[in-house]
PDB file of N, CA and C in Angstrom:
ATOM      1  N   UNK A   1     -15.837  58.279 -34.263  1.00  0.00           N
ATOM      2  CA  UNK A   1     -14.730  57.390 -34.556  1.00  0.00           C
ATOM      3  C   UNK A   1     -13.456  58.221 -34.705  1.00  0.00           C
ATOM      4  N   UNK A   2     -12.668  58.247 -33.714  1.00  0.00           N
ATOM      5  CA  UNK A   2     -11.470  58.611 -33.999  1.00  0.00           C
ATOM      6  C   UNK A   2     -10.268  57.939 -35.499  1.00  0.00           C
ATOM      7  N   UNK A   3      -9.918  58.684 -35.466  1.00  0.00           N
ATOM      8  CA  UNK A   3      -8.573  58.196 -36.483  1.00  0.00           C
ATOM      9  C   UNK A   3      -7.156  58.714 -36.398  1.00  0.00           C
ATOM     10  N   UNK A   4      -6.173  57.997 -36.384  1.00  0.00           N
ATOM     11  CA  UNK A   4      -4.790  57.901 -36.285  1.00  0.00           C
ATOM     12  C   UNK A   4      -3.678  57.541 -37.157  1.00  0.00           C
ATOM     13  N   UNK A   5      -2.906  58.033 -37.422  1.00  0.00           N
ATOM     14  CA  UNK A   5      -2.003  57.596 -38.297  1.00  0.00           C
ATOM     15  C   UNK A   5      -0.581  57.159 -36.862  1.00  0.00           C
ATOM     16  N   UNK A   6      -0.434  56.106 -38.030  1.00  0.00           N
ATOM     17  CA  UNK A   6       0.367  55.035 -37.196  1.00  0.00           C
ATOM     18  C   UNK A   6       1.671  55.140 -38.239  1.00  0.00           C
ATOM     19  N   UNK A   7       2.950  54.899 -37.540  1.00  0.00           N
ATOM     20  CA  UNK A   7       4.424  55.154 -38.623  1.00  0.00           C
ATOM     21  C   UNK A   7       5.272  54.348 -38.012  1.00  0.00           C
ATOM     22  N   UNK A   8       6.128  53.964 -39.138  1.00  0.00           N
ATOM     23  CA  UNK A   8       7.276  52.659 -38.955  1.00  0.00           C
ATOM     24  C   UNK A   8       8.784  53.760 -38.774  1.00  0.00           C
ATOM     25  N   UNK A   9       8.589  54.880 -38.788  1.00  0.00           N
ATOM     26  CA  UNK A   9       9.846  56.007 -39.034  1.00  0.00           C
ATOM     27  C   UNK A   9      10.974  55.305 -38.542  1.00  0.00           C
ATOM     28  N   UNK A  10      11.086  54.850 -37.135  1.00  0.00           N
ATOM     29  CA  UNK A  10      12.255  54.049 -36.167  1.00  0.00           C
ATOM     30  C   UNK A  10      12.639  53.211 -37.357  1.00  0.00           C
ATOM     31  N   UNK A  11      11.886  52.321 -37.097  1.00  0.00           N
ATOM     32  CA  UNK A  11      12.849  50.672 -37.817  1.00  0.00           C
ATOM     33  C   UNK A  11      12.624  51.355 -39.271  1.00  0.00           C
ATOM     34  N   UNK A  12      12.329  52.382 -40.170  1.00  0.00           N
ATOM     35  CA  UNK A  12      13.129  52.269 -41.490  1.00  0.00           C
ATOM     36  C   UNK A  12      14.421  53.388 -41.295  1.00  0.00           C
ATOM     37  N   UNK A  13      14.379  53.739 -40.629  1.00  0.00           N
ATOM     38  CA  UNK A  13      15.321  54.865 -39.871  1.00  0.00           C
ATOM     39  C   UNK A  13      16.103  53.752 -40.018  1.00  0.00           C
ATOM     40  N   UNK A  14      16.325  52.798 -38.965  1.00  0.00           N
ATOM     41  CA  UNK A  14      17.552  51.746 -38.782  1.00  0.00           C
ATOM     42  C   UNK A  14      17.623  51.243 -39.207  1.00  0.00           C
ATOM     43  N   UNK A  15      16.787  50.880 -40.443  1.00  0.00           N
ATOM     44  CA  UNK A  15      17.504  49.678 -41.869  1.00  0.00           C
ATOM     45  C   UNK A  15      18.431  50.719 -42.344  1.00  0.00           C
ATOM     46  N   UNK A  16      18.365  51.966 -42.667  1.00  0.00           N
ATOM     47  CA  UNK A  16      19.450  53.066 -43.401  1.00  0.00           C
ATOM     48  C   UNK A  16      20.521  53.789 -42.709  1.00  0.00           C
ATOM     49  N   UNK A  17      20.360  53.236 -40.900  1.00  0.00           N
ATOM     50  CA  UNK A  17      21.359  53.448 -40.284  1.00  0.00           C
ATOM     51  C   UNK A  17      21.466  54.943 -40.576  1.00  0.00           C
ATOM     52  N   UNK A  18      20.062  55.611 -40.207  1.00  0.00           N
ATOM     53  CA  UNK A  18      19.780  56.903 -40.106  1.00  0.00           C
ATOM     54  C   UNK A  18      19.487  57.476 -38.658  1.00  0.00           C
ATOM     55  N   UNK A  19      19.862  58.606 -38.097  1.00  0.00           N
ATOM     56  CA  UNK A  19      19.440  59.316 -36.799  1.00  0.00           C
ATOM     57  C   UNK A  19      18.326  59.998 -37.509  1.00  0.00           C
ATOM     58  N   UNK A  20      17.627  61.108 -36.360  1.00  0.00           N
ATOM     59  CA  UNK A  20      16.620  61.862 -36.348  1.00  0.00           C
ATOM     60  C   UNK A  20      16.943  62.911 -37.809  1.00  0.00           C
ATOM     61  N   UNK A  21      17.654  63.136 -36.847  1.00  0.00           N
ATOM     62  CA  UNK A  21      18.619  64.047 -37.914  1.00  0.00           C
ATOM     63  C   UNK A  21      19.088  64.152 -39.548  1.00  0.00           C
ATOM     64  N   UNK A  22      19.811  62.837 -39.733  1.00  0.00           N
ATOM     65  CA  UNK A  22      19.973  62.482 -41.117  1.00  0.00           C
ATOM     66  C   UNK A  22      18.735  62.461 -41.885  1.00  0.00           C
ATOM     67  N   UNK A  23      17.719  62.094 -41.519  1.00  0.00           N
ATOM     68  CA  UNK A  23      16.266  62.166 -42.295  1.00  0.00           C
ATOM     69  C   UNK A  23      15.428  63.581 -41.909  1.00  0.00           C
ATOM     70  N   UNK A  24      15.618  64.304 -40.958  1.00  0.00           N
ATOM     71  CA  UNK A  24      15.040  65.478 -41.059  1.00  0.00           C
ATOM     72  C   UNK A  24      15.831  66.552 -42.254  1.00  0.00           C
ATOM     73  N   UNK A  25      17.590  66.337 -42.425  1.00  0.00           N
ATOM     74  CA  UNK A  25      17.999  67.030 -43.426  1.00  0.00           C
ATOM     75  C   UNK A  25      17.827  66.605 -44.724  1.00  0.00           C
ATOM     76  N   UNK A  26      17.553  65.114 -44.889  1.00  0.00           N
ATOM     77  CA  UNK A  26      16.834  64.716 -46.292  1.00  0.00           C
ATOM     78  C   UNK A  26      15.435  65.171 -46.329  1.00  0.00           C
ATOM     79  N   UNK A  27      14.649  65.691 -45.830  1.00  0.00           N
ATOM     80  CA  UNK A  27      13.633  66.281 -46.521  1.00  0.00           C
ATOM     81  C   UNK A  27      13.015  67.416 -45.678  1.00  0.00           C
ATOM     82  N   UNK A  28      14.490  68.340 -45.643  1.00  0.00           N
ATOM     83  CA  UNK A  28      14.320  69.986 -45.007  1.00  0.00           C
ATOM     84  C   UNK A  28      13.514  70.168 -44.108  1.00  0.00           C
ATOM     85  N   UNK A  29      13.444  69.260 -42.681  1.00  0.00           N
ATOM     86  CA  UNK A  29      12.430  70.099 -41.663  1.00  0.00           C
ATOM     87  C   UNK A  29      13.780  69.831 -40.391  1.00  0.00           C
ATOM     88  N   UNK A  30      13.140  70.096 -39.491  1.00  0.00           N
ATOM     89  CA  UNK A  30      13.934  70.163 -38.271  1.00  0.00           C
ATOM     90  C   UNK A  30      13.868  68.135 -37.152  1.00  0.00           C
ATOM     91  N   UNK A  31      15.266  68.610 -36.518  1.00  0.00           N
ATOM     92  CA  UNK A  31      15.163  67.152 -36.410  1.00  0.00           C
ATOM     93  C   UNK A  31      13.490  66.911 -35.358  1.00  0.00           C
ATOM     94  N   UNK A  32      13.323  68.122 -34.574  1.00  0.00           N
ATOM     95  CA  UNK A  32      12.604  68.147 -33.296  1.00  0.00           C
ATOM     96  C   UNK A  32      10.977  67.846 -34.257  1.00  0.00           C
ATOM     97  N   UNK A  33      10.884  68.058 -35.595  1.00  0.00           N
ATOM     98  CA  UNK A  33       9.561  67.871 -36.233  1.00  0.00           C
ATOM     99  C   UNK A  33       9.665  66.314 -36.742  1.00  0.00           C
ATOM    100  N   UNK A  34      10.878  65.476 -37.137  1.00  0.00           N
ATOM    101  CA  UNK A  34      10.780  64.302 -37.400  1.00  0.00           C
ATOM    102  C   UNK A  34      10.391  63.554 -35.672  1.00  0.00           C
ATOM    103  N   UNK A  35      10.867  64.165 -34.691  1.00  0.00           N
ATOM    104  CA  UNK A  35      10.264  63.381 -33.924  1.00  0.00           C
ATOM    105  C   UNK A  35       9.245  63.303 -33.239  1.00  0.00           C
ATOM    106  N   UNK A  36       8.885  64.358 -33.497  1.00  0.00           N
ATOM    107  CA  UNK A  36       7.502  64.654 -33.077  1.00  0.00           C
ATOM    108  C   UNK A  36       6.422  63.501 -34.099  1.00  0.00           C
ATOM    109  N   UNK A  37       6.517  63.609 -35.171  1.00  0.00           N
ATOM    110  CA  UNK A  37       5.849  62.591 -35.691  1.00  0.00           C
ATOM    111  C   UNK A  37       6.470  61.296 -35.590  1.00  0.00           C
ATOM    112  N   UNK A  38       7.524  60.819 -35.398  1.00  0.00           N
ATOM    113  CA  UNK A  38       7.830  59.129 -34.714  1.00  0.00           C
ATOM    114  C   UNK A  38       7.174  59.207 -34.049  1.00  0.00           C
ATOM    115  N   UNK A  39       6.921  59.936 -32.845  1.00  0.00           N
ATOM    116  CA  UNK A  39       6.474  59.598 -31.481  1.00  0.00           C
ATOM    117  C   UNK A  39       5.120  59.617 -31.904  1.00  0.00           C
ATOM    118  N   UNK A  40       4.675  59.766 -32.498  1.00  0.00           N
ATOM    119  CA  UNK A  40       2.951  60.153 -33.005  1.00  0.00           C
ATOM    120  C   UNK A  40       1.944  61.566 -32.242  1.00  0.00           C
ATOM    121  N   UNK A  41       2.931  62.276 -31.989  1.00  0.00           N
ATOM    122  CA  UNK A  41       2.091  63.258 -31.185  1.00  0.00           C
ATOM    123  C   UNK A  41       1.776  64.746 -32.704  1.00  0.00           C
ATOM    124  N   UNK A  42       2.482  64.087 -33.968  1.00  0.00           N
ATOM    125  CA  UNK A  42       2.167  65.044 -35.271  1.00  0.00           C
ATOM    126  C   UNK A  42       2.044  64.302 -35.988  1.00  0.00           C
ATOM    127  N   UNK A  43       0.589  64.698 -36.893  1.00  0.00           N
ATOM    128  CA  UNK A  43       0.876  63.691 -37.915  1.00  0.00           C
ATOM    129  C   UNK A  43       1.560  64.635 -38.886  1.00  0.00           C
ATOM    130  N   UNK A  44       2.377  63.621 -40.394  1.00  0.00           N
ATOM    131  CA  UNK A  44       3.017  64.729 -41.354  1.00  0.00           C
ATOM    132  C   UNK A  44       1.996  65.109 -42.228  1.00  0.00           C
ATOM    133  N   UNK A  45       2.015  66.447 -43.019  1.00  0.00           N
ATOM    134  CA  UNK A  45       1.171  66.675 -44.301  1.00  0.00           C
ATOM    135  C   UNK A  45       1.346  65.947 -44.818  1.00  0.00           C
ATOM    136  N   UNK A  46       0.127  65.564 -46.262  1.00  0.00           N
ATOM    137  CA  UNK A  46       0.379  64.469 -47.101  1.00  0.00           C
ATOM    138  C   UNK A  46       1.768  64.477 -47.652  1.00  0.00           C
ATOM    139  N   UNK A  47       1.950  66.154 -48.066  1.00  0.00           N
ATOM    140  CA  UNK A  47       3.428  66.165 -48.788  1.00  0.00           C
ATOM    141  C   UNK A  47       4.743  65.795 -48.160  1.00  0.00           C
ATOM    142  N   UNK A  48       4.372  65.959 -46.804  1.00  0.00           N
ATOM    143  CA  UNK A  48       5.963  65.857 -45.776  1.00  0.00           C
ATOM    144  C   UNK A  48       5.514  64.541 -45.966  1.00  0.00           C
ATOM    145  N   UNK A  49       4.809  63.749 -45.849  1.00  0.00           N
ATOM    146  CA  UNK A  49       4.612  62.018 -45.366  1.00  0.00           C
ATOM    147  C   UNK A  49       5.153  61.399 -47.140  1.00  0.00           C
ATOM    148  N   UNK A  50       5.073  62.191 -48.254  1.00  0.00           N
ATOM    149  CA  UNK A  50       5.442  61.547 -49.454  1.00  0.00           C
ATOM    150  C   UNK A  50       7.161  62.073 -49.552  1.00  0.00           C
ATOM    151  N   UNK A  51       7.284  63.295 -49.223  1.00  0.00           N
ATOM    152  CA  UNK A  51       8.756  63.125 -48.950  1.00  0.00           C
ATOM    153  C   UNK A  51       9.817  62.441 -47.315  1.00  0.00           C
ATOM    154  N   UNK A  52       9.258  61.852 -46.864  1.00  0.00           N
ATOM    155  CA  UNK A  52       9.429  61.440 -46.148  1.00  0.00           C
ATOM    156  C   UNK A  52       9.757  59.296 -46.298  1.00  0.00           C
ATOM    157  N   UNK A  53       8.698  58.798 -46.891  1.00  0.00           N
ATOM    158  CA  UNK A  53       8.903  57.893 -47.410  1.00  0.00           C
ATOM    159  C   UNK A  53       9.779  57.926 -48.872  1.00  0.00           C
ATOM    160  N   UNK A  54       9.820  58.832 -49.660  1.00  0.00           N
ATOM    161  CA  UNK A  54      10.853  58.695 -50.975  1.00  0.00           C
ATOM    162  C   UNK A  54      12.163  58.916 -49.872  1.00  0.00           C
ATOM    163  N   UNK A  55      12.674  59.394 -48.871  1.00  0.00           N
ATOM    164  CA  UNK A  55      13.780  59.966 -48.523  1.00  0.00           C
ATOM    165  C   UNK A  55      14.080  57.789 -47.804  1.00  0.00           C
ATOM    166  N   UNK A  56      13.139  57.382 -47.115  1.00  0.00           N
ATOM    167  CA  UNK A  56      13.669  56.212 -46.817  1.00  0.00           C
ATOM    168  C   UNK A  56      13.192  55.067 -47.670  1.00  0.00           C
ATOM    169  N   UNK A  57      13.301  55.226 -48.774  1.00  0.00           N
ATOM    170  CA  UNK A  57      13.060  54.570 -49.969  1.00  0.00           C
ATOM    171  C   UNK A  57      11.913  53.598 -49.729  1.00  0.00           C
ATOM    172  N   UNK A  58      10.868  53.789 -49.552  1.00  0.00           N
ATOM    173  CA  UNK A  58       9.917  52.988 -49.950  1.00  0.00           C
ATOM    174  C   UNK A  58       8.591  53.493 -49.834  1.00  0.00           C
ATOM    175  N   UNK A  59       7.433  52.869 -50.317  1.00  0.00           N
ATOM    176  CA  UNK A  59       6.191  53.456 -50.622  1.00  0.00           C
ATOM    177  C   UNK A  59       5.644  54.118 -48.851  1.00  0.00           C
ATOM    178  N   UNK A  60       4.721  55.177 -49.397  1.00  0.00           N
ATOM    179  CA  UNK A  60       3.777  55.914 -48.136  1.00  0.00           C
ATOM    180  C   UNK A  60       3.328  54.887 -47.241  1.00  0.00           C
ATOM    181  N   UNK A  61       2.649  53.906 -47.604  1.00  0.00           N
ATOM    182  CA  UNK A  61       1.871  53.251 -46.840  1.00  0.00           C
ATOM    183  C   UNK A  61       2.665  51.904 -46.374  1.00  0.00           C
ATOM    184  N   UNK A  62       4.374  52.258 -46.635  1.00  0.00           N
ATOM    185  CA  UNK A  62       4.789  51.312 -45.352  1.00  0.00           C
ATOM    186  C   UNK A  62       5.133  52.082 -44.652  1.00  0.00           C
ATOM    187  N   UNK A  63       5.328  53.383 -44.511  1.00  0.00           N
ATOM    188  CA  UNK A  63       5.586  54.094 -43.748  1.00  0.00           C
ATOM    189  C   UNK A  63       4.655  54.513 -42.955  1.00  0.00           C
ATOM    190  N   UNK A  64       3.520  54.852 -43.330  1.00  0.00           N
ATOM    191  CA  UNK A  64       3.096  55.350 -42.441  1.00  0.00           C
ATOM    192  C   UNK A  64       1.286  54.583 -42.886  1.00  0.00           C
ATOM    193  N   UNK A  65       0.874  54.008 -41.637  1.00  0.00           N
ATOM    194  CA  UNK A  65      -0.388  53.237 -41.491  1.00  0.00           C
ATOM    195  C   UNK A  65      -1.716  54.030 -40.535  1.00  0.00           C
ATOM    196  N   UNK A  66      -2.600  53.865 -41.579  1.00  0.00           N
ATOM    197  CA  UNK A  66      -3.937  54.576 -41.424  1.00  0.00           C
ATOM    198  C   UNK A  66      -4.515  53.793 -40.292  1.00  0.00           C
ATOM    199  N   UNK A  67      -5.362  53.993 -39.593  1.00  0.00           N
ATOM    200  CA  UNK A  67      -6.261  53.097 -38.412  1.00  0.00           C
ATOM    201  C   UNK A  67      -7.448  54.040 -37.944  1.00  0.00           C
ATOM    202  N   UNK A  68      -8.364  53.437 -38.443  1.00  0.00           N
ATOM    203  CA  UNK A  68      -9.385  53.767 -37.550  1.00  0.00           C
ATOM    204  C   UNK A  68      -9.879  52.910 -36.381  1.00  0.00           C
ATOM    205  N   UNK A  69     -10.080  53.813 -35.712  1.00  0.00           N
ATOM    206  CA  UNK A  69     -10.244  53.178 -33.944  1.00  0.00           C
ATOM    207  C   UNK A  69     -11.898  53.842 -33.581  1.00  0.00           C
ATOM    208  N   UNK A  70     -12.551  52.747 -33.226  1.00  0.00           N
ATOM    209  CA  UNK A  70     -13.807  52.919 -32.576  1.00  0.00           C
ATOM    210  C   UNK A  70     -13.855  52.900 -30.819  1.00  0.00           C
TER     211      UNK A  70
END
């Protein structure tokens, strides 16, 4: 059984009228690593994925959704 983490990064990005950018300098990584995980080809450490949701104000798990796939 594979497993995937699935992320809303885009649309909470654009409720805060944030680029790649503005949220990679709210929680110190590079813009090219925030998009690498939008696009889903990284997932974040637990810790980047908890600063990552405090930076677009709302809990982990609207941000970013667990799935297991059979």
């Amino acid at each position: 059984m594979a497993r995937a983490v699935m992320n809303r990064l885009r649309e909470l990005r654009a409720r805060k009228k944030w680029s790649q950018a503005d949220l990679a300098n709210a929680v110190n990584v590079s813009r090219q690593a925030i998009n690498t995980i939008e696009n889903g080809k990284h997932d974040p450490s637990i810790t980047l994925a908890y600063r990552i949701s405090a930076a677009l104000d709302v809990v982990i798990t609207e941000a970013f959704i667990f799935s297991s796939e059979e």
